[in-house]
Protein backbone atom coordinates (compact mmCIF):
# COMPACT_ATOMS: atom_id res chain seq x y z
CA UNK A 1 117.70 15.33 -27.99
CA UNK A 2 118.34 13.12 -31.16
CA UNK A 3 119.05 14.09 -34.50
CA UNK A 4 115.82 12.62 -35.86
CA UNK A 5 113.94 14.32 -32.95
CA UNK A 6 115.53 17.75 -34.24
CA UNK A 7 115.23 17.14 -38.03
CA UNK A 8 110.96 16.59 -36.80
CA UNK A 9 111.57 20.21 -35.13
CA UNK A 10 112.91 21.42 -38.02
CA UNK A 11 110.71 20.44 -40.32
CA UNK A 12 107.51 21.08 -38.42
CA UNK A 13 108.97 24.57 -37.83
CA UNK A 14 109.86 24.63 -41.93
CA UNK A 15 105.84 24.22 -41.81
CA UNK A 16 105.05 26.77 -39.57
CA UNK A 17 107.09 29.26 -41.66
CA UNK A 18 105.28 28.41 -45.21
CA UNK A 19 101.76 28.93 -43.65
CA UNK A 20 99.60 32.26 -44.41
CA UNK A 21 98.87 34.26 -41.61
CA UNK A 22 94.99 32.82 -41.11
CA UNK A 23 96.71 29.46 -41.07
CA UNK A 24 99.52 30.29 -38.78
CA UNK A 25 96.62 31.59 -36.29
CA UNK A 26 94.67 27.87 -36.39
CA UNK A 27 97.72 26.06 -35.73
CA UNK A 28 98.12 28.08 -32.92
CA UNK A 29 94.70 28.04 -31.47
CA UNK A 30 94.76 24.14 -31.83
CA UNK A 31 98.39 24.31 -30.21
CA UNK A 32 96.75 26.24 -26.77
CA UNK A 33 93.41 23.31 -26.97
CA UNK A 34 95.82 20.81 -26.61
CA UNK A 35 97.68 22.24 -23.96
CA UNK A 36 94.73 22.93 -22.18
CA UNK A 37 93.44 19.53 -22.04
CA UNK A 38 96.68 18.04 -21.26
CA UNK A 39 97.23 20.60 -18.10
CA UNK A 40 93.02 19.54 -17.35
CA UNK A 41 93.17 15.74 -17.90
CA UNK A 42 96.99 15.80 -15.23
CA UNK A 43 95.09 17.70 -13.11
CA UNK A 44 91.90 15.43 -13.45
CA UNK A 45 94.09 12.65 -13.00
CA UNK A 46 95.61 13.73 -9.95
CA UNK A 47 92.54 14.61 -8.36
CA UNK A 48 90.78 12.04 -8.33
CA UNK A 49 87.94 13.26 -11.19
CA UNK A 50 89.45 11.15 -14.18
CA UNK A 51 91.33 7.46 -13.83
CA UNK A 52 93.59 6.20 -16.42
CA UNK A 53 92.74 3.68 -18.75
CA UNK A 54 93.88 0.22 -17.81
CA UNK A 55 94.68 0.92 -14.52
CA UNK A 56 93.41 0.20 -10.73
CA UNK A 57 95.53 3.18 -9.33
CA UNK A 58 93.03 5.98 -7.62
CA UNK A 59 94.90 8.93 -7.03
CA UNK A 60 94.13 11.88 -4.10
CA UNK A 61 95.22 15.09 -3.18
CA UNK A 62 95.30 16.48 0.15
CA UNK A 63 95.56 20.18 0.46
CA UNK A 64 95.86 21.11 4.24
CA UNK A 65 94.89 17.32 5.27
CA UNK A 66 91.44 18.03 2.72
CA UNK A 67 90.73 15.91 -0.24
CA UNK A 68 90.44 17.69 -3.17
CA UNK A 69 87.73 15.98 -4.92
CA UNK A 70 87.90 16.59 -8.41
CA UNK A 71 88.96 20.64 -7.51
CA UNK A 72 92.14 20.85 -9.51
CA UNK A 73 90.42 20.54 -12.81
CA UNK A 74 87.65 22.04 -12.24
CA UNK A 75 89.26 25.55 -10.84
CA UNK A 76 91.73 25.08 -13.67
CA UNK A 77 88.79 25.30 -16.21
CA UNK A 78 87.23 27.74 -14.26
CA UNK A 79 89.83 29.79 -14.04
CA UNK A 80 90.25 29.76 -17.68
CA UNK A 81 86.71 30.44 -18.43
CA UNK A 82 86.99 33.28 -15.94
CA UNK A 83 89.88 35.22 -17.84
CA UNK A 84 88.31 34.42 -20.89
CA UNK A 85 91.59 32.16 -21.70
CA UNK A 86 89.64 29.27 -22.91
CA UNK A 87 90.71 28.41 -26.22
């Protein structure tokens, strides 16, 4: 890791640490919906449910010789919803 990408760290952590508690909470919930739709847009990539811009490549899972088709988003979301762990 660089210095510069440790000084952002830093700072952004500096941040963290100067926000009320109420504040400290949103920048955490918005923190978990990003993560989430990262994990859900790989996993929609991978798939076969979402394509990437720009780009001809069609990707496919095979889970015991089966295609997927467009499962590993959707039970990831699912799942989520399921537990109630859906930001």
């Amino acid at each position: 890791m660089s210095s510069s990408d440790t000084d952002l760290y830093s700072q952004a952590i500096h941040m963290y640490q100067q926000m009320d508690a109420e504040q400290q909470k949103l920048m955490m919930h918005l923190m978990e919906v990003v993560m989430v739709d990262t994990v859900s847009n790989v996993f929609g990539v991978i798939d076969g449910s979402s394509s990437l811009n720009d780009s001809d490549m069609e990707a496919t899972v095979l889970l015991d010789d089966v295609d997927t088709e467009g499962e590993l988003q959707e039970s990831f979301i699912g799942y989520l919803q399921e537990e109630d762990l859906y930001p």
